[in-house]
C-alpha atoms as a PDB file:
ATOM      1  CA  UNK A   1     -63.076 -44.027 151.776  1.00  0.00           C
ATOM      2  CA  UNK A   2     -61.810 -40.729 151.144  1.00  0.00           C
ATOM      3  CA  UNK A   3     -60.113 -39.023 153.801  1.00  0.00           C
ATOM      4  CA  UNK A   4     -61.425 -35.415 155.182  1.00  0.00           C
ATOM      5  CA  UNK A   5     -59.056 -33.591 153.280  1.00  0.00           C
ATOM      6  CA  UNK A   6     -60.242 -34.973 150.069  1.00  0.00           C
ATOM      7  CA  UNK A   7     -63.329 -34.270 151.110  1.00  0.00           C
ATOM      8  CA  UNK A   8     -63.307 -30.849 152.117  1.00  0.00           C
ATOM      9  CA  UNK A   9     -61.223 -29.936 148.634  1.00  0.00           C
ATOM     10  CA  UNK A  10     -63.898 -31.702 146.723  1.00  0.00           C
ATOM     11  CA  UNK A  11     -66.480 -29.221 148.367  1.00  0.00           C
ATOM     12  CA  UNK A  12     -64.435 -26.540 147.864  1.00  0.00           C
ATOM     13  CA  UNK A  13     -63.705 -26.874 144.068  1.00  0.00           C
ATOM     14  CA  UNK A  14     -67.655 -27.812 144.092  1.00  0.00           C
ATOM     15  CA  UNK A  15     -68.877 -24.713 145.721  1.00  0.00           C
ATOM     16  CA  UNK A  16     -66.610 -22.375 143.678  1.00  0.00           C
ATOM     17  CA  UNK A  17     -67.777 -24.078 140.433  1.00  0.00           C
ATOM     18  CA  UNK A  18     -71.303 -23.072 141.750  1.00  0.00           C
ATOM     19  CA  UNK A  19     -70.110 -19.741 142.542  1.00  0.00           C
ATOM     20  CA  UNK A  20     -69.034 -19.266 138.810  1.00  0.00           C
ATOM     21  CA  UNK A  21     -71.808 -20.246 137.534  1.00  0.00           C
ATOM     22  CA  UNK A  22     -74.852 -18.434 138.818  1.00  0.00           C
ATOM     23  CA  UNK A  23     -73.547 -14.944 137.849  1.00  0.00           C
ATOM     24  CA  UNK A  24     -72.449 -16.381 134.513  1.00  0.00           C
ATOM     25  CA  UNK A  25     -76.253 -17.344 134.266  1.00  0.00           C
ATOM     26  CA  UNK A  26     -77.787 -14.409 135.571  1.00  0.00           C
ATOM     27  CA  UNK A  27     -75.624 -12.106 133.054  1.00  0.00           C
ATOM     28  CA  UNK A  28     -75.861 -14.077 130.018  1.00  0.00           C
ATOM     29  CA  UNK A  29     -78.964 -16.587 130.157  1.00  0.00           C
ATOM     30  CA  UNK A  30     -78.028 -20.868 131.227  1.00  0.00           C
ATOM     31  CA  UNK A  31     -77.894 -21.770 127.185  1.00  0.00           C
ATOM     32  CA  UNK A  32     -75.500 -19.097 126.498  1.00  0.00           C
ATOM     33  CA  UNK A  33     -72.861 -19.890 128.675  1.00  0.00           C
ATOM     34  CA  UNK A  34     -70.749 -22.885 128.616  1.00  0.00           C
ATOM     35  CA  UNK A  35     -68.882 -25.255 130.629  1.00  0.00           C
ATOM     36  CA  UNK A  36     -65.550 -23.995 129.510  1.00  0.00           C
ATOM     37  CA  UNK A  37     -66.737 -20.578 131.034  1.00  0.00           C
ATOM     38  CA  UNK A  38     -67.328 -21.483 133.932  1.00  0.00           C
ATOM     39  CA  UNK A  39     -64.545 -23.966 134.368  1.00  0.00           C
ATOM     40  CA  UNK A  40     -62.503 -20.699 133.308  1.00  0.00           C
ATOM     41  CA  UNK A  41     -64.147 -18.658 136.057  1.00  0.00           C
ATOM     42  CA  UNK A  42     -64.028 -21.229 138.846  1.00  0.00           C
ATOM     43  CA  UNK A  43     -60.066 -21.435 138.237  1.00  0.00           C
ATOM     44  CA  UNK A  44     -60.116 -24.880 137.425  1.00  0.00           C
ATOM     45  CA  UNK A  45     -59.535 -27.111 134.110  1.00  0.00           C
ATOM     46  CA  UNK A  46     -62.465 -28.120 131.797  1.00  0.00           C
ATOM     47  CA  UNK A  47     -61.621 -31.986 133.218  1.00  0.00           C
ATOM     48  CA  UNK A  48     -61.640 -31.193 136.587  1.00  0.00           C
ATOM     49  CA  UNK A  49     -64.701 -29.381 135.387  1.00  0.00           C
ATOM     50  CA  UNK A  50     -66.327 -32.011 134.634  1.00  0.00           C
ATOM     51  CA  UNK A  51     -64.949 -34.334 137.920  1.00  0.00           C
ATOM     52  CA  UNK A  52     -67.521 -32.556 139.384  1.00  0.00           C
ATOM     53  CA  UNK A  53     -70.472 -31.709 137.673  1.00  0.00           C
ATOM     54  CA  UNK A  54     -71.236 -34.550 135.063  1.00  0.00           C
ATOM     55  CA  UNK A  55     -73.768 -32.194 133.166  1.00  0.00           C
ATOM     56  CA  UNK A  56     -74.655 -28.505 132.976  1.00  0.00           C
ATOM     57  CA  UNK A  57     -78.244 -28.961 134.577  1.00  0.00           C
ATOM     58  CA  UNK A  58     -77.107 -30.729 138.162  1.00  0.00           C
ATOM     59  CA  UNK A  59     -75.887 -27.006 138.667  1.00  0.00           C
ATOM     60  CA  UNK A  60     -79.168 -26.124 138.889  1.00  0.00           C
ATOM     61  CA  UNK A  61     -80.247 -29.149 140.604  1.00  0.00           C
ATOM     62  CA  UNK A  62     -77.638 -29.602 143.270  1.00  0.00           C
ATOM     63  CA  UNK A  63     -79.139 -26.832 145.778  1.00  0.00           C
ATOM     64  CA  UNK A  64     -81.982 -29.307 145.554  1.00  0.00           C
ATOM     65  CA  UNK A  65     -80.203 -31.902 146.293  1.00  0.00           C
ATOM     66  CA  UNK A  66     -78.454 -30.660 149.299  1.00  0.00           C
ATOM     67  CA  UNK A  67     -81.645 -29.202 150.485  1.00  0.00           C
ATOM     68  CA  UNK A  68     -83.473 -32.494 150.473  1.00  0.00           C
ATOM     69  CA  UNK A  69     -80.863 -34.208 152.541  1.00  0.00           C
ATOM     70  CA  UNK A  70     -80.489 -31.674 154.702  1.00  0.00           C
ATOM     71  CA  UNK A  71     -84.820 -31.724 155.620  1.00  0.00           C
ATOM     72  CA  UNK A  72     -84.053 -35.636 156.530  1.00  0.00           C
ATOM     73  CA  UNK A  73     -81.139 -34.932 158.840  1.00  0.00           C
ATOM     74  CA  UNK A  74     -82.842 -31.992 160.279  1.00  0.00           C
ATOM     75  CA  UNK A  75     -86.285 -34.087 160.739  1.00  0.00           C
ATOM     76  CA  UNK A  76     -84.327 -37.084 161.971  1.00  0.00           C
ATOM     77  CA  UNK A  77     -83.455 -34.899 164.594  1.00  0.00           C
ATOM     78  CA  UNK A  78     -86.685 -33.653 165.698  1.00  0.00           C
ATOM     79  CA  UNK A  79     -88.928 -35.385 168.336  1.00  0.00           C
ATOM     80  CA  UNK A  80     -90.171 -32.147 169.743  1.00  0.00           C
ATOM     81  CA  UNK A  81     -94.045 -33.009 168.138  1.00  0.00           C
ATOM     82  CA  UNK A  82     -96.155 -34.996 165.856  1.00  0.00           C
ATOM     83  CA  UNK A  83     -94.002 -36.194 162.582  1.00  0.00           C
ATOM     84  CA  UNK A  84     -96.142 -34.182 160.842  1.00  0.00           C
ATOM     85  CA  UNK A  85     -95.334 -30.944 162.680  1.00  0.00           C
ATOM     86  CA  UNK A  86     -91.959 -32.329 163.400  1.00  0.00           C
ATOM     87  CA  UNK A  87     -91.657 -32.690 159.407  1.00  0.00           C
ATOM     88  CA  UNK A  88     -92.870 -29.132 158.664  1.00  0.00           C
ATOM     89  CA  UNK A  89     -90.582 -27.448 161.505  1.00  0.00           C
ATOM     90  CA  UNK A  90     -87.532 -29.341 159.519  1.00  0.00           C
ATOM     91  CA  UNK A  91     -88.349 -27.589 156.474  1.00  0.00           C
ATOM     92  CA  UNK A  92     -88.821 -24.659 157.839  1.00  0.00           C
ATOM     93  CA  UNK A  93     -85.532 -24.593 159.616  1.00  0.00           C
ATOM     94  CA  UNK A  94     -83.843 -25.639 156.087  1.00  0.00           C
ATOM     95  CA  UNK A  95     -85.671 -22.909 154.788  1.00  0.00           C
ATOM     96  CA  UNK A  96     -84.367 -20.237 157.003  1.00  0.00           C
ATOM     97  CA  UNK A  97     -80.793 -21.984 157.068  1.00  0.00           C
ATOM     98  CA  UNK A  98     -80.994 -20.825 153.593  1.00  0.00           C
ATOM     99  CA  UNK A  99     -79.705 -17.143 152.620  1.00  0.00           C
ATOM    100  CA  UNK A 100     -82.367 -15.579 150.352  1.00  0.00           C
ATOM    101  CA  UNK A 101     -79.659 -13.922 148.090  1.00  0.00           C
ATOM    102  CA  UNK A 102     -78.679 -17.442 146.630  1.00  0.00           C
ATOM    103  CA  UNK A 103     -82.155 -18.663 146.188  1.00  0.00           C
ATOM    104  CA  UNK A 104     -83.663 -15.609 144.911  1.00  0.00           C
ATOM    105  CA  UNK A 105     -80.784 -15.569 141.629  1.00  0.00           C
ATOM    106  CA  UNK A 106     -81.294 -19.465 141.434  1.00  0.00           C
ATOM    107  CA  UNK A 107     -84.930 -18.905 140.737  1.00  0.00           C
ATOM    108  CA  UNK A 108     -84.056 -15.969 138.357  1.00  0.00           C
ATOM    109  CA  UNK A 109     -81.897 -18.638 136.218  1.00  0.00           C
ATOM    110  CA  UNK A 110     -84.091 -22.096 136.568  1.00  0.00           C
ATOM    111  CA  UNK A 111     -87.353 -20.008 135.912  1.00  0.00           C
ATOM    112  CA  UNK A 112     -85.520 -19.469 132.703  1.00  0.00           C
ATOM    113  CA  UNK A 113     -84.414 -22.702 131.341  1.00  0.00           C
ATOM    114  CA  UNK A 114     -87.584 -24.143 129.321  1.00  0.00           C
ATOM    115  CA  UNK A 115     -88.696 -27.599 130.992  1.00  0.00           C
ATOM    116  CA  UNK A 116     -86.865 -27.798 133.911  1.00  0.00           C
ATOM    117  CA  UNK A 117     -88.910 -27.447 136.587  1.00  0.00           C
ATOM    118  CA  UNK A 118     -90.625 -30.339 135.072  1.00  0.00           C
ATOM    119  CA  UNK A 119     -87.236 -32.532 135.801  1.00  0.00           C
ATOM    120  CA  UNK A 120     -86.927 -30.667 139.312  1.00  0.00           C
ATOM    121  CA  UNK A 121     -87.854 -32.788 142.243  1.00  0.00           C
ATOM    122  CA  UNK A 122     -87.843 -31.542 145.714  1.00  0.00           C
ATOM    123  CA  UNK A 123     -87.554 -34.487 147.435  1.00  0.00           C
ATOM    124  CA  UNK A 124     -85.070 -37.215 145.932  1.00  0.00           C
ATOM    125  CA  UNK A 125     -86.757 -40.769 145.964  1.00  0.00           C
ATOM    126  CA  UNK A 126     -84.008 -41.633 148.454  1.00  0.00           C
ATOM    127  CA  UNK A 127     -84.325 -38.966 151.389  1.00  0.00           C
ATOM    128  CA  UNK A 128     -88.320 -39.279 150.538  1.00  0.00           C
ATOM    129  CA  UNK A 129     -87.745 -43.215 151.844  1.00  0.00           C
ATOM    130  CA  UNK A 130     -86.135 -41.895 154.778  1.00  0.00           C
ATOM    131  CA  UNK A 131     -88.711 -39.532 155.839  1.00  0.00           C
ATOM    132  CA  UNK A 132     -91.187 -42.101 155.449  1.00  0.00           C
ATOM    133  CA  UNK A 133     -89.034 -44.676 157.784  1.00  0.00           C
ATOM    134  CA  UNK A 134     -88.320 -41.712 160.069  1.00  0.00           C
ATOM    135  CA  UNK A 135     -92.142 -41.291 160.165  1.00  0.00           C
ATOM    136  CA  UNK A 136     -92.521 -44.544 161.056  1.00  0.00           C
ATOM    137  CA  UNK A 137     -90.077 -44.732 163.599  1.00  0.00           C
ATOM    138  CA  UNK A 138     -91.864 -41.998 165.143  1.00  0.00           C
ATOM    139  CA  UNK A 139     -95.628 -43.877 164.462  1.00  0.00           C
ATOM    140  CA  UNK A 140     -94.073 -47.208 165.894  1.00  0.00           C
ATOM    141  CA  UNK A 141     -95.376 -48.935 162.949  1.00  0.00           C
ATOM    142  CA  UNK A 142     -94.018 -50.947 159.666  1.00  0.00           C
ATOM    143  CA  UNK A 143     -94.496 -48.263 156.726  1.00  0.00           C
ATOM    144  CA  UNK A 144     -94.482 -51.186 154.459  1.00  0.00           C
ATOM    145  CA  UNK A 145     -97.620 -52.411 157.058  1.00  0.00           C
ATOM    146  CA  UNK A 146     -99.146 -49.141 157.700  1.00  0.00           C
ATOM    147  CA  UNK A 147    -100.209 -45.948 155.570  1.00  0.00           C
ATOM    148  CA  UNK A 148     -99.675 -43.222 157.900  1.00  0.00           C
ATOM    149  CA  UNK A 149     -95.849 -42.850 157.592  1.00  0.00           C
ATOM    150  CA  UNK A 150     -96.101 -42.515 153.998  1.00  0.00           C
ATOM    151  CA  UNK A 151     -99.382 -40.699 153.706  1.00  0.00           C
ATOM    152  CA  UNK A 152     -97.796 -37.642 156.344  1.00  0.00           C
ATOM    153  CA  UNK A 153     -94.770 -37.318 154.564  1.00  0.00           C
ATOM    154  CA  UNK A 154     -96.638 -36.783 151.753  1.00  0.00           C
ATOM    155  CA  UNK A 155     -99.306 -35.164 152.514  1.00  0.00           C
ATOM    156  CA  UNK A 156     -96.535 -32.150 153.782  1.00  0.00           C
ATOM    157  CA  UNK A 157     -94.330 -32.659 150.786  1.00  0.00           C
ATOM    158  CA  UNK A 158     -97.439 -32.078 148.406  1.00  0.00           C
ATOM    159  CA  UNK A 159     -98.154 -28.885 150.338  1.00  0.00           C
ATOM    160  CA  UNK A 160     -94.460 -27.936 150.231  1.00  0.00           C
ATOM    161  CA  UNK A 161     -93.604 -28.294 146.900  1.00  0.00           C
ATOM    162  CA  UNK A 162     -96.904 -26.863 145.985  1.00  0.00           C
ATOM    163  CA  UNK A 163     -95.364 -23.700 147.302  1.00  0.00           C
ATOM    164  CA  UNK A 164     -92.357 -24.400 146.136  1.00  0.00           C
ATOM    165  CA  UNK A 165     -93.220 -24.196 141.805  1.00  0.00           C
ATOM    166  CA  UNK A 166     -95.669 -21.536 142.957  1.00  0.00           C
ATOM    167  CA  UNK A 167     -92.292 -19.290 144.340  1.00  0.00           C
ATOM    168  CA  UNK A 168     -90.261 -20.548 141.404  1.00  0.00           C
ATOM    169  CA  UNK A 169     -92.598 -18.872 138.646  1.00  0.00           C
ATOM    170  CA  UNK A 170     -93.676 -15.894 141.061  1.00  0.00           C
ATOM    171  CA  UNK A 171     -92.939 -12.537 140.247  1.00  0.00           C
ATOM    172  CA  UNK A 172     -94.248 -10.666 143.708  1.00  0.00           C
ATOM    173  CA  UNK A 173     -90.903 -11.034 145.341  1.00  0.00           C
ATOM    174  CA  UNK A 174     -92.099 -12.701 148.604  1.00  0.00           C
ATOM    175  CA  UNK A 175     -90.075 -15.144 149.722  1.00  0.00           C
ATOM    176  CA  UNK A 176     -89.886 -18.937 149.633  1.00  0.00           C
ATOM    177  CA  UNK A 177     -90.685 -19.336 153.269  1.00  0.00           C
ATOM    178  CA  UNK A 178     -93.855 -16.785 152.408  1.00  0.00           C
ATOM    179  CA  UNK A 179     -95.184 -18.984 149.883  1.00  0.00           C
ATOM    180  CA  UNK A 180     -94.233 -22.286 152.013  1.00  0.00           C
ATOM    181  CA  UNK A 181     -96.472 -20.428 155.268  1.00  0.00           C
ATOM    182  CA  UNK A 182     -99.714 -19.952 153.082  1.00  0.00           C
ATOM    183  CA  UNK A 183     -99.731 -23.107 151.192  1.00  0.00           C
ATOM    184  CA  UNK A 184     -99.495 -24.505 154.732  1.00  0.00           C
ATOM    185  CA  UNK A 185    -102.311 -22.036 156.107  1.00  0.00           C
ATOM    186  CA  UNK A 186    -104.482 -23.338 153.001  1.00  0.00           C
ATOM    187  CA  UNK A 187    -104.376 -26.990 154.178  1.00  0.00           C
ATOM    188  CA  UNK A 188    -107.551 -28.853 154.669  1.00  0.00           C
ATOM    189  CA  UNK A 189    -107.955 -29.804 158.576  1.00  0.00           C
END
């Protein structure tokens, strides 16, 4: 197991990679700049580099990532109301939690890259499990023996990342959360 230390170095080199990259991408377009570049403008070698981001595209797909694991932790800490609205008020707080400087620029760059929103997935298969079993904690039912664990989660995520491509490709400048609040005042009762 790697100790804290390692730990919070790893993050650190991580989040300064990241930190390279999105103005590199926002200056000269994602194809044009390479992984030397930013290795070069994080301050660290091409094989460290590369430690840390296996290829090019999780940079663009790590905020994701982190997002989606941060809705389960946040919903597996609600019990406030239903797990639907309890599901909702988690991705709403992640939402918030997030600055909308860094989002904003990451749309800028992934609207740009041809075909990736079709590889983008808001919800890894993973956390989507645990929502589902969190769900069902909540129901006090089997979600392998009963639909409505599985059919809330995803009856919100639908909604969600409805909202969520809808933002990506907008060009109105509301924000995420705007487009996350009307896709959510547009569900059927």
């Amino acid at each position: 197991m790697s100790s804290p230390l390692r730990v919070r170095q790893r993050e650190a080199v991580r989040r300064a990679i990241d930190a390279a990259a999105l103005p590199l991408f926002l200056e000269r377009g994602y194809d044009q700049v390479t992984t030397d570049e930013i290795a070069g403008a994080a301050g660290i070698s091409p094989s460290t580099y590369y430690r840390h981001v296996p290829a090019k595209e999780d940079l663009l797909l790590r905020p994701i990532r982190a997002s989606s694991a941060a809705i389960v932790e946040r919903y597996a800490g609600r019990t406030a109301s239903t797990p639907e609205q309890d599901l909702i008020e988690a991705i709403r707080e992640q939402v918030a939690a997030t600055s909308e400087t860094g989002p904003a620029q990451w749309r800028a760059v992934i609207a740009s890259v041809p075909g990736i929103l079709d590889r983008v997935t808001l919800i890894a298969d993973d956390d989507r499990r645990q929502l589902i079993d969190i769900a069902a904690q909540r129901f006090g039912v089997d979600p392998d023996d009963d639909f409505r664990p599985g059919v809330c989660v995803a009856m919100v995520l639908a909604i969600v990342e409805y909202a969520y491509r809808r933002w990506v490709t907008a060009t109105d400048g509301r924000s995420l959360a705007d487009y996350i609040e009307a896709a959510l005042a547009a569900r059927p009762l």
